[in-house]
Protein backbone atom coordinates (compact mmCIF):
# COMPACT_ATOMS: atom_id res chain seq x y z
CA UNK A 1 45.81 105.68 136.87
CA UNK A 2 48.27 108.64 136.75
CA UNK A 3 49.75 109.88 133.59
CA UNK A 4 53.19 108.86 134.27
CA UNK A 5 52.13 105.42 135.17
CA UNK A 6 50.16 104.85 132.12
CA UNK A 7 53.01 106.39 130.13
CA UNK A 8 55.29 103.41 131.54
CA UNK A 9 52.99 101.11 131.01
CA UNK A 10 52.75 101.51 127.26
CA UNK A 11 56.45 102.22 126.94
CA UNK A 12 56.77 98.25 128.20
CA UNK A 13 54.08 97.24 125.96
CA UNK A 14 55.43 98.74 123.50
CA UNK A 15 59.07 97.33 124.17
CA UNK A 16 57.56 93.66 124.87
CA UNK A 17 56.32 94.06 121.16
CA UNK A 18 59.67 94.58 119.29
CA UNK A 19 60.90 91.38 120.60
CA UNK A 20 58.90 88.64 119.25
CA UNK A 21 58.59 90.69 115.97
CA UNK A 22 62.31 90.74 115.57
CA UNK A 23 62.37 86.84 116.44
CA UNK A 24 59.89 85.80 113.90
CA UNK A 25 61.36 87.93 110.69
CA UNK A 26 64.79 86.48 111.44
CA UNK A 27 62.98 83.04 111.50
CA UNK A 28 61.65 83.36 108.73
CA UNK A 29 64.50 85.13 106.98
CA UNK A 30 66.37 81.68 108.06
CA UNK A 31 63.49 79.87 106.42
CA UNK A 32 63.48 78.23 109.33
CA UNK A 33 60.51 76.64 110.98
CA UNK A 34 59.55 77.23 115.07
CA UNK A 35 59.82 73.19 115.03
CA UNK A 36 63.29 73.39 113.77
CA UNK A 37 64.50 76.18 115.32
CA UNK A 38 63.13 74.62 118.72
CA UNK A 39 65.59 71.46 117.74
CA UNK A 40 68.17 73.52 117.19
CA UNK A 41 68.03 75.48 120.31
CA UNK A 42 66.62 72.17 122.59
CA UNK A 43 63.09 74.41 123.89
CA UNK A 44 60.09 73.40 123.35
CA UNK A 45 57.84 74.47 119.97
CA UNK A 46 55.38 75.88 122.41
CA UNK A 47 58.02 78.12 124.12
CA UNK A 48 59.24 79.40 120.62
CA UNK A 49 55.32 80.12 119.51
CA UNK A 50 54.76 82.45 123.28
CA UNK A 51 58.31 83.68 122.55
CA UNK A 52 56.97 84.87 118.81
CA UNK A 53 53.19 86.08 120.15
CA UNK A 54 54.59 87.83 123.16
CA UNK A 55 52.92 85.49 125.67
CA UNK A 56 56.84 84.72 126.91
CA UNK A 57 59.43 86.72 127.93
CA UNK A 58 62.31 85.38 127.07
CA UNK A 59 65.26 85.12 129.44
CA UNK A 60 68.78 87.23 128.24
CA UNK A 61 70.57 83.54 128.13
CA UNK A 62 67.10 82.61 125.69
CA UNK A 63 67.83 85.65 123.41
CA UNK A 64 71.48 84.93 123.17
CA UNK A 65 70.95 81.46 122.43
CA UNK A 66 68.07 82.04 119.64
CA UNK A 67 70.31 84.62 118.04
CA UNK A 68 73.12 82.12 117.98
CA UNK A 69 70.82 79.43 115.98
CA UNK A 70 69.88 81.99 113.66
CA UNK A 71 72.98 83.18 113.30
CA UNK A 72 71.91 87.01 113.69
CA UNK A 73 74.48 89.56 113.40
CA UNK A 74 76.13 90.48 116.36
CA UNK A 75 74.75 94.21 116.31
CA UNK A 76 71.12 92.63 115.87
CA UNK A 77 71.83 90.30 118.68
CA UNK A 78 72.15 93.59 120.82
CA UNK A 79 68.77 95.23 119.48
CA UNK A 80 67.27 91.98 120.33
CA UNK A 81 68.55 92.22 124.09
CA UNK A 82 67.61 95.95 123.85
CA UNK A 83 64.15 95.33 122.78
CA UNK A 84 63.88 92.72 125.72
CA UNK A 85 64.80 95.29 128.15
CA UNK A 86 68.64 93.65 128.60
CA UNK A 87 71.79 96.11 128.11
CA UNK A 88 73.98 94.90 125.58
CA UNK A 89 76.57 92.57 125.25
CA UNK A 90 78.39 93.04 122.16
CA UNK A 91 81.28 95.91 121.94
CA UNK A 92 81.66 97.75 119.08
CA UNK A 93 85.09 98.72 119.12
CA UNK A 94 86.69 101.62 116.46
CA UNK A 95 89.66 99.70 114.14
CA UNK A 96 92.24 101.77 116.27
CA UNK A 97 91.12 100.64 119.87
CA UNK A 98 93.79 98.59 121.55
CA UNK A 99 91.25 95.78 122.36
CA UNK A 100 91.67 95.52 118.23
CA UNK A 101 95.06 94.92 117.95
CA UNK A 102 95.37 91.43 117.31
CA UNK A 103 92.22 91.66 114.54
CA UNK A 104 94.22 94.60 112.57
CA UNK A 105 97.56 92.51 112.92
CA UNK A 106 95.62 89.57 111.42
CA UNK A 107 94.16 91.47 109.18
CA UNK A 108 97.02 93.65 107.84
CA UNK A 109 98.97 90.49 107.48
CA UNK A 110 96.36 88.85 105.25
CA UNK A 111 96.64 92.24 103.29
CA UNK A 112 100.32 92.12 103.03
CA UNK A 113 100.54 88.43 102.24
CA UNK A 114 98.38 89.01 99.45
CA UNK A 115 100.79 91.18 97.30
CA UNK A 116 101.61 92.06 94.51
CA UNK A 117 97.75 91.10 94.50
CA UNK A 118 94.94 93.93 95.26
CA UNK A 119 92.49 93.30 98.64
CA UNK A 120 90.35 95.39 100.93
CA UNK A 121 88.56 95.73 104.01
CA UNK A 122 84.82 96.37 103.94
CA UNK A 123 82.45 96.73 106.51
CA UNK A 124 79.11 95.35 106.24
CA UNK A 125 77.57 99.06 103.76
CA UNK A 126 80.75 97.51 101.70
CA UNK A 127 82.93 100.89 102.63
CA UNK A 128 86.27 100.32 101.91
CA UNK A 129 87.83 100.76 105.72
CA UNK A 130 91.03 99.57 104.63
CA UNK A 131 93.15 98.33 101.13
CA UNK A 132 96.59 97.14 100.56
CA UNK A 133 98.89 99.36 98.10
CA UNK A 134 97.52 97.37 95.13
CA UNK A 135 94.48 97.90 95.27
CA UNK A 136 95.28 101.70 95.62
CA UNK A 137 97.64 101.21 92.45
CA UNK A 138 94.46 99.46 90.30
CA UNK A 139 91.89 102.08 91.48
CA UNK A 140 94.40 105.02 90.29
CA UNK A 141 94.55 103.77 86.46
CA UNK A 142 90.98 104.93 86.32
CA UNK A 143 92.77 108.54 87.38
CA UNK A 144 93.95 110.31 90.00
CA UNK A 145 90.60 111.97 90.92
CA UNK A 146 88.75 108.55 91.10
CA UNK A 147 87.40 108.84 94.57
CA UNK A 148 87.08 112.84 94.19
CA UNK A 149 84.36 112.17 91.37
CA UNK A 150 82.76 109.19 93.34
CA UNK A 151 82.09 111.83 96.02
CA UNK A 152 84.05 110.20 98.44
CA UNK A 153 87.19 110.57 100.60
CA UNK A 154 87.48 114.32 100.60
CA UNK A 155 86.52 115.77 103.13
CA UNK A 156 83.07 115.00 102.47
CA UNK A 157 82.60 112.86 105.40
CA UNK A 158 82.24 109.95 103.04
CA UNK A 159 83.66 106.74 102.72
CA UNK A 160 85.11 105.42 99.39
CA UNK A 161 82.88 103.02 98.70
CA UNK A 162 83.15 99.87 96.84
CA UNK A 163 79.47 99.95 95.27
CA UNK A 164 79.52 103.17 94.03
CA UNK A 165 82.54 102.49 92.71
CA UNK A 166 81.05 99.56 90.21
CA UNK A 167 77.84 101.67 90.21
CA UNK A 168 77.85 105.37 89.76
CA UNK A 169 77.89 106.71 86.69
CA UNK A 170 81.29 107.93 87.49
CA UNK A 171 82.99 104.74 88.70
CA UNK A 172 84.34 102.01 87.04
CA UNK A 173 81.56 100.75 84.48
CA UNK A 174 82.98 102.19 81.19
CA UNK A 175 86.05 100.08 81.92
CA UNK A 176 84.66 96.90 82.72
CA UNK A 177 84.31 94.50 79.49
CA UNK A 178 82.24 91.97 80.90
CA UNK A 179 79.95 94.49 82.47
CA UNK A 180 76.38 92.09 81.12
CA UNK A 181 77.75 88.86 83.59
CA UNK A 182 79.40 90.73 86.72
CA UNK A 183 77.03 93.32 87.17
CA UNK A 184 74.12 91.83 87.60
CA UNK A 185 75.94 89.01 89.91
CA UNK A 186 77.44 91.90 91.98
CA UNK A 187 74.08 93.68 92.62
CA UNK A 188 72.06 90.81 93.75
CA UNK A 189 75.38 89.55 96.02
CA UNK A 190 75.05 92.84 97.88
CA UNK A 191 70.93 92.51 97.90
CA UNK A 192 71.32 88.96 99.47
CA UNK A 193 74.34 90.00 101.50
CA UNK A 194 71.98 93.20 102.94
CA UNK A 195 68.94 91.00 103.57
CA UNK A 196 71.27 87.97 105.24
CA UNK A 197 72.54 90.52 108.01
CA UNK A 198 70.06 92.43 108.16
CA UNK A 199 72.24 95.54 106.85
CA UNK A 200 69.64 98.48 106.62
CA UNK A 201 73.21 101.02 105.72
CA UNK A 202 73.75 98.57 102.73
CA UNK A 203 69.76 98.96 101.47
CA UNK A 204 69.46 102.54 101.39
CA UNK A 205 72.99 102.71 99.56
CA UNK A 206 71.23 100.20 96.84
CA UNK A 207 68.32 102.43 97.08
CA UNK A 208 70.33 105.73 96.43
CA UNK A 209 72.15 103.38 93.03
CA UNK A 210 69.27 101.57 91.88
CA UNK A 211 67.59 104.93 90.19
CA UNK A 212 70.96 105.11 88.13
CA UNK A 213 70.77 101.34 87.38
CA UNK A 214 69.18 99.72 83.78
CA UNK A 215 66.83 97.52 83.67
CA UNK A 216 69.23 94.39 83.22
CA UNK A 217 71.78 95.25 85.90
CA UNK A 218 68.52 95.32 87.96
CA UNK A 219 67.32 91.83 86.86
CA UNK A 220 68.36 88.62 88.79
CA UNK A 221 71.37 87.14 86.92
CA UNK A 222 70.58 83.67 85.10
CA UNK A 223 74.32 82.11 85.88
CA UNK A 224 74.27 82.72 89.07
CA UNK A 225 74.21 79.72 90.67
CA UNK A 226 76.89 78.67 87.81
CA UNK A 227 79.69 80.78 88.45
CA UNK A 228 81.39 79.97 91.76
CA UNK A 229 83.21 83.46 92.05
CA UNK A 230 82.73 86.70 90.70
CA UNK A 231 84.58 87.47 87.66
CA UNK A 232 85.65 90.79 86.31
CA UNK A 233 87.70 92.08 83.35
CA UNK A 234 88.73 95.28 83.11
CA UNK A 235 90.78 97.57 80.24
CA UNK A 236 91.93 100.84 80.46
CA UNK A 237 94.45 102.95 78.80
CA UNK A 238 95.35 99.58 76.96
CA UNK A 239 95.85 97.51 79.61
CA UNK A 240 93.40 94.55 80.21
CA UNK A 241 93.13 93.15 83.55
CA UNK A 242 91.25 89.79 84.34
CA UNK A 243 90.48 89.12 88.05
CA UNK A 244 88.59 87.17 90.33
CA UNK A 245 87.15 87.10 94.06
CA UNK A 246 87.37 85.87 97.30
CA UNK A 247 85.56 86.35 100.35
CA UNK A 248 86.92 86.00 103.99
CA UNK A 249 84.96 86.52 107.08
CA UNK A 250 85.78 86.33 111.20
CA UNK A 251 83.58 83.63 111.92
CA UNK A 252 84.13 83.71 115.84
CA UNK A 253 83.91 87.36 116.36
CA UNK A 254 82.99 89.06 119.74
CA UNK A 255 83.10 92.67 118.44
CA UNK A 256 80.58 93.98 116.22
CA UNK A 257 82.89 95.73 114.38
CA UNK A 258 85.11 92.29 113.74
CA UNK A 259 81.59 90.74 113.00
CA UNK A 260 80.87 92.78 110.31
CA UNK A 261 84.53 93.36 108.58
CA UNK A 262 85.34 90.98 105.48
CA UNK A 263 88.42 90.77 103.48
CA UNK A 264 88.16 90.56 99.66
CA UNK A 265 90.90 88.94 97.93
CA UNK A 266 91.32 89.60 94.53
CA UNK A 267 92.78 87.09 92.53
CA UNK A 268 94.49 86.97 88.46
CA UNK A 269 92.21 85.26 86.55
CA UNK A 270 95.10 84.46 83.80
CA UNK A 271 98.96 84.62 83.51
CA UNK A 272 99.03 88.35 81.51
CA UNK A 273 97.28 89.78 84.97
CA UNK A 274 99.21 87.74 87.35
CA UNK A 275 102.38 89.06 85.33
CA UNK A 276 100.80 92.71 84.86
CA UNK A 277 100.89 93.42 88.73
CA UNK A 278 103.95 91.50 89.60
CA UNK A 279 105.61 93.77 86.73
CA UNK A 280 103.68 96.66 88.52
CA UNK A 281 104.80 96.11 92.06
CA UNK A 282 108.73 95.43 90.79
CA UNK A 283 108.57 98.93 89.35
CA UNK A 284 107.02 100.40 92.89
């Protein structure tokens, strides 16, 4: 056998491997048996077993359909039709492409609706990719050069990014009062939120913060499953701020980039904050 034919033939090998390996961590990231995953997707047990030991191929409508049941990310859907030897299907547009413009209107009217109220846009590394002008008006109390200590936004090629803004040494922590309860609650949030969608960005920013972490942000929160939203108070420069979260997600996105945008909302957690940024966006 020539070179070049032996070459090809472990390049498919080698391809027909990455499949069923990417199929059975995402199972059992689900925590989802081959039984019940062959329910859910009406195939056979069998055919889910060859699918996962590489005695199948599966079909581009199979890998679509799998990924659906699993619910895998759109951008892993197209590494698994890549790894199957399928182009693929999901766009990933930029924010300003004109296929996006009815996302960003929806999007920038959830922002605006949200005033006097801060909210941002973050992709699935939490990077801030867009905030209303509250948020941009809370983030400045902590100073003017905020972002410039963080690293970020200038000129850096960085992102401002909402994790090291809770988490480097720099950020936000010296302000936040109830650092013991939402620490701990953020951390592991973004730790389940990086192994849910498989974001390998978000793991290697954890990675980067966790050496500049203690020991108790580190360690799994014992409310967690007791506090239905984050909470987080804040004082600075006298003022004491009291807020709370909410997520919001495209559920039925075709774009990769849609698929991995969120919007968080956050919310006064008592009347002196609800009153502190209405007083702050009357003055604007």
């Amino acid at each position: 056998m020539s070179d070049t034919l032996a070459a090809g033939e472990a390049a498919r090998d080698a391809v027909g491997d990455v499949f069923p390996h990417l199929l059975k961590s995402w199972r059992q990231k689900r925590r989802i048996s081959q039984l019940d995953l062959a329910l859910t997707a009406g195939v056979s047990q069998r055919h889910v077993s060859f699918l996962e030991s590489g005695r199948a191929k599966p079909s581009r409508r199979m890998i679509l359909q799998l990924s659906e049941c699993l619910e895998v990310p759109l951008r892993d859907r197209n590494q698994w039709l890549t790894a199957a030897g399928f182009a693929p299907v999901f766009k990933t547009r930029p924010l300003d492409d004109p296929q996006m413009s009815l996302v960003m209107s929806a999007i920038e009217k959830i922002l605006e609706n949200h005033e006097p109220y801060p909210a941002v846009v973050l992709d699935r590394a939490w990077n801030i990719r867009m905030a209303n002008a509250p948020f941009d008006l809370l983030t400045s109390l902590f100073g003017d050069d905020l972002w410039t200590r963080l690293g970020e936004g200038n000129g850096d090629g960085q992102a401002r990014n909402l994790m090291r803004l809770f988490f480097h040494p720099d950020g936000i922590r010296p302000f936040v009062t109830n650092w013991s309860i939402a620490a701990p609650l953020l951390w592991h949030r973004a730790e389940r939120e990086a192994e849910t969608v498989g974001g390998e960005d978000m793991k290697r920013e954890l990675e980067a913060l966790a050496a500049l972490q203690d020991p108790d942000t580190l360690r799994p929160p014992d409310n967690a499953g007791l506090l239905p939203v984050l909470p987080l108070d804040v004082e600075m420069n006298g003022l004491k701020v009291s807020l709370f979260t909410v997520i919001s997600t495209f559920g039925t996105a075709q774009d990769v980039t849609a698929d991995e945008l969120r919007i968080e909302q956050l919310f006064p957690a008592d009347e002196a904050t609800a009153q502190l940024f209405e007083s702050m966006a009357g003055a604007e």
